[in-house]
N, C-alpha and C. Protein backbone atom coordinates (compact mmCIF):
# COMPACT_ATOMS: atom_id res chain seq x y z
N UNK A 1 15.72 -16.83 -4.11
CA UNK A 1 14.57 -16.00 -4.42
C UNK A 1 13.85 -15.64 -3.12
N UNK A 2 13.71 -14.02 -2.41
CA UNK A 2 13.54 -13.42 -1.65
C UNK A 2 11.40 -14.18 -2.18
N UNK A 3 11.06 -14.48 -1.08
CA UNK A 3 9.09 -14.69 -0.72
C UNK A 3 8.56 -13.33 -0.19
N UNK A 4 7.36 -12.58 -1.03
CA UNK A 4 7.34 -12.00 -0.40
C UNK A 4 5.81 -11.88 0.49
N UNK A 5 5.40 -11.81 1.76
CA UNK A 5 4.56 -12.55 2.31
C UNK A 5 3.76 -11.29 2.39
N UNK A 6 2.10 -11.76 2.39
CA UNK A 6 1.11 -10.81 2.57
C UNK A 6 0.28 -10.91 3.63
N UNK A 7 -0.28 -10.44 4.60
CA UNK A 7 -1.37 -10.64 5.47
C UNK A 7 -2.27 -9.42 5.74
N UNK A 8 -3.56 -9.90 5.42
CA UNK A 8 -4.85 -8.96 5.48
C UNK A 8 -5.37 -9.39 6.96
N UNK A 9 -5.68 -7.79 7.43
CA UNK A 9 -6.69 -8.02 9.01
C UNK A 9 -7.38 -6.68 8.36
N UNK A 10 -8.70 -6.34 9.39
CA UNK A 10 -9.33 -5.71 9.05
C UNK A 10 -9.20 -5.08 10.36
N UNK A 11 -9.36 -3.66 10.46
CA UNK A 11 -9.34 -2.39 11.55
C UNK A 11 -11.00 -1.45 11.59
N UNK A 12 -11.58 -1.91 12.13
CA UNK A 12 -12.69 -0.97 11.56
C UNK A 12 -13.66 -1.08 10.58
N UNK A 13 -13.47 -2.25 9.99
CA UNK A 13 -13.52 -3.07 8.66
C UNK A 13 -13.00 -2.34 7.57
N UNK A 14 -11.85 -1.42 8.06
CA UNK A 14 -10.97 -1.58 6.97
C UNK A 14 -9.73 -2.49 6.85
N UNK A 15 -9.55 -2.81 5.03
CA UNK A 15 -8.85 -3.48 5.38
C UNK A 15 -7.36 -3.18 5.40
N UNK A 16 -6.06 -3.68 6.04
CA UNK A 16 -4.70 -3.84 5.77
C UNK A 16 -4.13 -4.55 5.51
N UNK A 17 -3.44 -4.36 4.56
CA UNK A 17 -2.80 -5.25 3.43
C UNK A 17 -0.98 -4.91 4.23
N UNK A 18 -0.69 -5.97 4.87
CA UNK A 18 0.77 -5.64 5.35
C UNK A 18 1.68 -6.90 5.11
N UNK A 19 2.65 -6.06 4.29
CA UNK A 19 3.42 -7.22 3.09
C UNK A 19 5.08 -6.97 4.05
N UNK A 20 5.50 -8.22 3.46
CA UNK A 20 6.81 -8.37 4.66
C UNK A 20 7.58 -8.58 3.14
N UNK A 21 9.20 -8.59 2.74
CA UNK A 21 9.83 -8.83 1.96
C UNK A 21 10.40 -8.32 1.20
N UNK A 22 10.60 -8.19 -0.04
CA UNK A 22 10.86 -7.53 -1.12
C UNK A 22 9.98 -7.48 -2.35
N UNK A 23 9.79 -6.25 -2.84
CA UNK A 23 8.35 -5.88 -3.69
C UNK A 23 9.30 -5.91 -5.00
N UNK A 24 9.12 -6.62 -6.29
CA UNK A 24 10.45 -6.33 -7.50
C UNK A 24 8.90 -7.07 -8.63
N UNK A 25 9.90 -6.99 -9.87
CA UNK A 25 8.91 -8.15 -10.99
C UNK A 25 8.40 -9.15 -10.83
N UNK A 26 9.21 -10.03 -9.66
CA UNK A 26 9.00 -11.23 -9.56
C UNK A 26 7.21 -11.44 -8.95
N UNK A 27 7.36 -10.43 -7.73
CA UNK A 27 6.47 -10.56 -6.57
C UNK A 27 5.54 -9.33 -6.32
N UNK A 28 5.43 -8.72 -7.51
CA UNK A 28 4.17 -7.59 -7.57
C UNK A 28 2.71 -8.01 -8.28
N UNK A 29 2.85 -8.69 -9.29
CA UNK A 29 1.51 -9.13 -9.40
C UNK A 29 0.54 -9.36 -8.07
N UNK A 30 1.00 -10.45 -7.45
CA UNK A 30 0.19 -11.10 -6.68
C UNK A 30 -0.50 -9.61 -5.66
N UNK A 31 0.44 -8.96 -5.36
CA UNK A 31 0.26 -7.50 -4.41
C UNK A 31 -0.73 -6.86 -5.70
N UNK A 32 -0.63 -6.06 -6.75
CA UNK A 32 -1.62 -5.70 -7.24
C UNK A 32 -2.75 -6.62 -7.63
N UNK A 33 -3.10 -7.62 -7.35
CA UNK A 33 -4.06 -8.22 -7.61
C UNK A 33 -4.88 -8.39 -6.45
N UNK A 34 -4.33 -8.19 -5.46
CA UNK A 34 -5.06 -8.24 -3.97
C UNK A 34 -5.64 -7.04 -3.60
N UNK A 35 -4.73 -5.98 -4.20
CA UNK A 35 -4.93 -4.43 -3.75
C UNK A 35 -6.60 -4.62 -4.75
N UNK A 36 -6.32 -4.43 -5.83
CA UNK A 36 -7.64 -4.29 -7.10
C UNK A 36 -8.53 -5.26 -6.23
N UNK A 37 -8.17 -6.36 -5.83
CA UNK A 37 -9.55 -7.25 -5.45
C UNK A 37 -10.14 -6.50 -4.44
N UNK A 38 -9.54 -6.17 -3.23
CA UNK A 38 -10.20 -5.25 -1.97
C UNK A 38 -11.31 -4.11 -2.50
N UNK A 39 -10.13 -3.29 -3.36
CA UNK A 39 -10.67 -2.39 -3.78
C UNK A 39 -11.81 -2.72 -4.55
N UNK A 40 -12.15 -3.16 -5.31
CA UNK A 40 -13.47 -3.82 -5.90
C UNK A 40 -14.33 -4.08 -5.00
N UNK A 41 -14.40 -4.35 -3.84
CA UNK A 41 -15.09 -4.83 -3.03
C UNK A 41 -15.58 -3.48 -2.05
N UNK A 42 -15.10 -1.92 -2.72
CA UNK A 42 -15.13 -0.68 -2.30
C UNK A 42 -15.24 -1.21 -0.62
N UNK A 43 -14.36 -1.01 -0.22
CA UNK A 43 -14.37 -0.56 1.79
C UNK A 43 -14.28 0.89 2.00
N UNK A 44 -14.63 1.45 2.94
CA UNK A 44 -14.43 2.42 3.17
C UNK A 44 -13.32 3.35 3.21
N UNK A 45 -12.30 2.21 3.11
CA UNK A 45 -10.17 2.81 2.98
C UNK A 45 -10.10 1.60 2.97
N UNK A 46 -8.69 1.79 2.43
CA UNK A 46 -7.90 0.38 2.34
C UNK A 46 -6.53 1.01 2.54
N UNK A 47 -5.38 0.06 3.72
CA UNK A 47 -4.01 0.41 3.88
C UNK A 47 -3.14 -0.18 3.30
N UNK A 48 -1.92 -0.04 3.04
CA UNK A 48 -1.12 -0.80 2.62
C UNK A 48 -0.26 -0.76 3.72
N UNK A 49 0.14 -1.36 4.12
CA UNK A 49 1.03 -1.28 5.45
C UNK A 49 2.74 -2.08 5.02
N UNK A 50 3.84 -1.54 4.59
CA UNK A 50 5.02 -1.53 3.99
C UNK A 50 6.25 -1.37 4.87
N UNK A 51 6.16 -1.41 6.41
CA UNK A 51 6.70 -0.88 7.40
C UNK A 51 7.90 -2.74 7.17
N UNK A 52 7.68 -3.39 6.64
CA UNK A 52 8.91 -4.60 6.54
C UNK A 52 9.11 -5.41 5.39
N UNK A 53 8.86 -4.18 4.95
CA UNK A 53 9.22 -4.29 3.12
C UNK A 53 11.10 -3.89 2.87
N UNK A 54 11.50 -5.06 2.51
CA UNK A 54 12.98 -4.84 2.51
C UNK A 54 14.06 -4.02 1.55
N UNK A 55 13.17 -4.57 0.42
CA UNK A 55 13.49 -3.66 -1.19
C UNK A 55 11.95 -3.17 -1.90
N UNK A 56 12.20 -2.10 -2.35
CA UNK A 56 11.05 -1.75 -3.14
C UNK A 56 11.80 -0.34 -4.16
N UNK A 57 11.26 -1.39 -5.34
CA UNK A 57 11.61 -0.69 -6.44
C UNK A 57 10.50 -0.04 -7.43
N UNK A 58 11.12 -0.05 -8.58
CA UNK A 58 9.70 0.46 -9.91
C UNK A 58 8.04 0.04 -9.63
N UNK A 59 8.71 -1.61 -9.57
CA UNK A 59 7.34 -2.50 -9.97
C UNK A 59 6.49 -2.22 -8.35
N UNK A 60 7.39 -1.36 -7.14
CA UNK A 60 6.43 -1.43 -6.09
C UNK A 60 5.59 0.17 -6.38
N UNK A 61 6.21 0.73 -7.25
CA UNK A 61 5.75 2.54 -7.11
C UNK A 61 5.00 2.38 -8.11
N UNK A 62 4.97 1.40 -9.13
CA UNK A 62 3.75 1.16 -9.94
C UNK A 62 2.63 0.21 -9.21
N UNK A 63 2.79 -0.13 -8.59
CA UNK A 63 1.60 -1.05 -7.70
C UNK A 63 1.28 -0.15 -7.19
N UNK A 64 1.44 1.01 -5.92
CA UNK A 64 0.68 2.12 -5.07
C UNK A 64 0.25 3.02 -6.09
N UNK A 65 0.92 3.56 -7.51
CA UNK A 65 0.24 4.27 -8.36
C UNK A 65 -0.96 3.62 -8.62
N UNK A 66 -1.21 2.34 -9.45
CA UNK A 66 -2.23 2.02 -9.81
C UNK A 66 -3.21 1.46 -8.94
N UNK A 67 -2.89 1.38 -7.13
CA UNK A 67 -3.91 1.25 -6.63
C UNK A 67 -4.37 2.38 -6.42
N UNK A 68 -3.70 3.83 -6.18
CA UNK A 68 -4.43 5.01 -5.95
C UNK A 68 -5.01 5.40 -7.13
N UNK A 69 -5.07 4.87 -8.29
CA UNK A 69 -5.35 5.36 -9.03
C UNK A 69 -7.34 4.42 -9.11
N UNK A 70 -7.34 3.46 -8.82
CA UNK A 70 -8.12 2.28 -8.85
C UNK A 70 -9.18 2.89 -7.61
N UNK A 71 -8.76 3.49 -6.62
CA UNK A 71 -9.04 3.88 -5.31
C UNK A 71 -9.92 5.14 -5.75
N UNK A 72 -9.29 6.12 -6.16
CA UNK A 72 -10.08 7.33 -6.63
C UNK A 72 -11.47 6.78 -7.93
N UNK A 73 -11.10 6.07 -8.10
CA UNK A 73 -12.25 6.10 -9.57
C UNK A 73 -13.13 5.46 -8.90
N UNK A 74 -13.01 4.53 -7.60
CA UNK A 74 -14.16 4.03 -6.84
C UNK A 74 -14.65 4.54 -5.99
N UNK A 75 -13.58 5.68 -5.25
CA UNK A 75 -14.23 6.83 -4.40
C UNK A 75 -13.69 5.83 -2.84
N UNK A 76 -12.84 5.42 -2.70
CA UNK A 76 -11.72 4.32 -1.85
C UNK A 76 -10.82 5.43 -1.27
N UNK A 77 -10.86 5.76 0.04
CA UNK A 77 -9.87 6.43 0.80
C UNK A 77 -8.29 5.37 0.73
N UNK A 78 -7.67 5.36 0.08
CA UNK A 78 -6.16 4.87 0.14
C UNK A 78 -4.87 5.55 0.88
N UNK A 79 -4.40 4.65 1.93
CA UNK A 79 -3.36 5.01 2.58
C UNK A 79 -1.98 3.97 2.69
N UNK A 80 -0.99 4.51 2.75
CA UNK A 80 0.48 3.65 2.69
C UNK A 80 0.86 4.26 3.86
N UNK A 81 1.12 3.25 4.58
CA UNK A 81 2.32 3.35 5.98
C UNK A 81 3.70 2.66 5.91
N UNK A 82 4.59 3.48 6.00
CA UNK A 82 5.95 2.94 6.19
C UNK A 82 6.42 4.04 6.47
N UNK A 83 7.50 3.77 7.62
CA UNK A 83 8.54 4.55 8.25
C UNK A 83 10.18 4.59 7.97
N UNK A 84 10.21 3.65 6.58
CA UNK A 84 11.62 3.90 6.45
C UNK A 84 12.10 4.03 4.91
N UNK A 85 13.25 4.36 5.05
CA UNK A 85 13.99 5.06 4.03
C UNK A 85 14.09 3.99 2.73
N UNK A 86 13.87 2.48 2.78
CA UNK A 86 13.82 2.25 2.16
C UNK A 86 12.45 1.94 0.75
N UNK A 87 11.61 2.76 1.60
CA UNK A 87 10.08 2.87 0.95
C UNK A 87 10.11 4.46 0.54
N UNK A 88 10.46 5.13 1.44
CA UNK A 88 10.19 6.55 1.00
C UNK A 88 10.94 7.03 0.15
N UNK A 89 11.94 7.26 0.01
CA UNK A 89 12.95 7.24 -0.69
C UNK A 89 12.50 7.14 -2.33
N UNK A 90 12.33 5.88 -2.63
CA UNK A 90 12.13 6.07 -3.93
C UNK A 90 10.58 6.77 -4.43
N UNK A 91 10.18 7.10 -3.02
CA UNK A 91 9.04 7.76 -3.54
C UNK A 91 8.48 9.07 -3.47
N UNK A 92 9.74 9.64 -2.97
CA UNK A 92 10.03 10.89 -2.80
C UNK A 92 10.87 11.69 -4.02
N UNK A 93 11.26 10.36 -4.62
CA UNK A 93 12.08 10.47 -5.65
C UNK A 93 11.68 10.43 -6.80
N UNK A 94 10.44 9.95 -6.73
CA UNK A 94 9.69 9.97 -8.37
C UNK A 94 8.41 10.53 -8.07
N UNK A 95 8.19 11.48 -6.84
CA UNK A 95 6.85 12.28 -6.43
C UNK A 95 5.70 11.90 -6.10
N UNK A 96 6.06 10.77 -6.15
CA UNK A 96 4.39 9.42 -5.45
C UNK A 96 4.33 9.90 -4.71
N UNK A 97 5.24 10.14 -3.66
CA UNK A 97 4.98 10.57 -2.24
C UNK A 97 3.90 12.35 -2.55
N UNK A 98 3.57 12.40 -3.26
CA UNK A 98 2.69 13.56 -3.90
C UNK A 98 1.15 13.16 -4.01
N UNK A 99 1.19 11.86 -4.49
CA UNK A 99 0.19 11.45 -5.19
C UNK A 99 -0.44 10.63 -3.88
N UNK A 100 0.30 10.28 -3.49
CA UNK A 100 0.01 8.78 -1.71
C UNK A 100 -0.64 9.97 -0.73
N UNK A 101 -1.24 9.32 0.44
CA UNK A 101 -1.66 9.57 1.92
C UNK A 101 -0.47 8.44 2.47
N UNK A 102 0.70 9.01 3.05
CA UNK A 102 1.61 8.37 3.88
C UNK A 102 1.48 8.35 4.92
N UNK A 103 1.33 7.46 5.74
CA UNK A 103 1.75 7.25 7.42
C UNK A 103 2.23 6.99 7.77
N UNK A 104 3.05 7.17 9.34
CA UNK A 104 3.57 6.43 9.87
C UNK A 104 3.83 4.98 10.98
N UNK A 105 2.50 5.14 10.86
CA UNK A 105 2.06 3.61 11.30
C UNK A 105 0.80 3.66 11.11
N UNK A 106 -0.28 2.36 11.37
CA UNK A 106 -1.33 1.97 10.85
C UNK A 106 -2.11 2.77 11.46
N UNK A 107 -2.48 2.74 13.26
CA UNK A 107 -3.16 3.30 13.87
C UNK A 107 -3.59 4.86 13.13
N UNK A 108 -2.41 5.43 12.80
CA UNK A 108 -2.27 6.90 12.32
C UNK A 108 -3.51 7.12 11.19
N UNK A 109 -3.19 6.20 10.06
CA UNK A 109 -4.18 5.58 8.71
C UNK A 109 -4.84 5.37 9.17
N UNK A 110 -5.61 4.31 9.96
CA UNK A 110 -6.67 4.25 10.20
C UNK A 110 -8.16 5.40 11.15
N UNK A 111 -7.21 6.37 11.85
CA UNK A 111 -7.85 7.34 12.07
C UNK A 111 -8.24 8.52 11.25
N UNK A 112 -7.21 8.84 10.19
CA UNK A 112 -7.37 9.40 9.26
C UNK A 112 -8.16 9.46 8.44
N UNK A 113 -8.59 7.83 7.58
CA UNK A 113 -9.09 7.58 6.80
C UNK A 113 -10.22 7.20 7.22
N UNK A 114 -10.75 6.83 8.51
CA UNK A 114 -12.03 6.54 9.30
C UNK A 114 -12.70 8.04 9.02
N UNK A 115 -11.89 9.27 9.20
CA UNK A 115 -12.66 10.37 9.47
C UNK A 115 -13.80 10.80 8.55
C-alpha cells in the first residue's frame, strides 16, 4: 500500500498543500479534509501543489472539483500546480483542467493568486 504524504508551508500566508504519492480511494479523504479545513479558515488562496503525485485518478479529480468548488462559495482564490502528464492528463480529459487555475510551479501560483 502506496502512503501518500502531505506537507503544508505557507508563502505569503498562503497556504500549500504539497502531496507526494499516489491520490486513489484509499488516500483521498485525508487530502479533502485538509483542503475543506484550510479553506474554512478562508486565506487569501490556497495551492495544491501535485508536482510528485505518482498516480492520480477519479477520487483525485473529485478532490480538486470539490475544493474549487468549496473555494468559490468562500470567495478562496484556488490554484493546482503540476507539470506532468500524469496529473494533467486526466484532467484534460474530463475538462477540470477548465474548471482549475493550473500552474506550473508554485512560485507561478503564488504570484498569480497574490494579485
Amino acid at each position: 500500500m502506496n502512503q501518500l504524504r502531505q506537507r503544508t508551508t505557507y508563502v505569503q500566508s498562503i497556504p500549500i498543500v504539497a502531496l507526494t504519492g499516489e491520490i486513489d480511494m484509499m488516500s483521498s479523504a485525508p487530502v479533502t479534509s485538509r483542503l475543506a479545513e484550510l479553506l474554512d479558515r478562508k486565506p487569501p488562496a490556497l495551492v495544491i501543489d501535485l508536482r510528485e503525485v505518482r498516480f492520480f485518478g477519479s477520487e483525485g479529480i473529485r478532490a480538486l472539483v470539490e475544493a474549487q468548488a468549496q473555494a468559490d462559495e468562500l470567495g478562496v482564490k484556488f490554484g493546482v500546480v503540476s507539470d506532468t502528464r500524469i496529473v494533467l492528463r486526466p484532467l484534460q480529459m474530463t475538462a477540470v483542467d477548465q474548471l482549475l487555475m493550473l500552474f506550473d510551479d508554485v512560485d507561478d501560483a503564488v504570484t498569480a493568486l497574490s494579485a
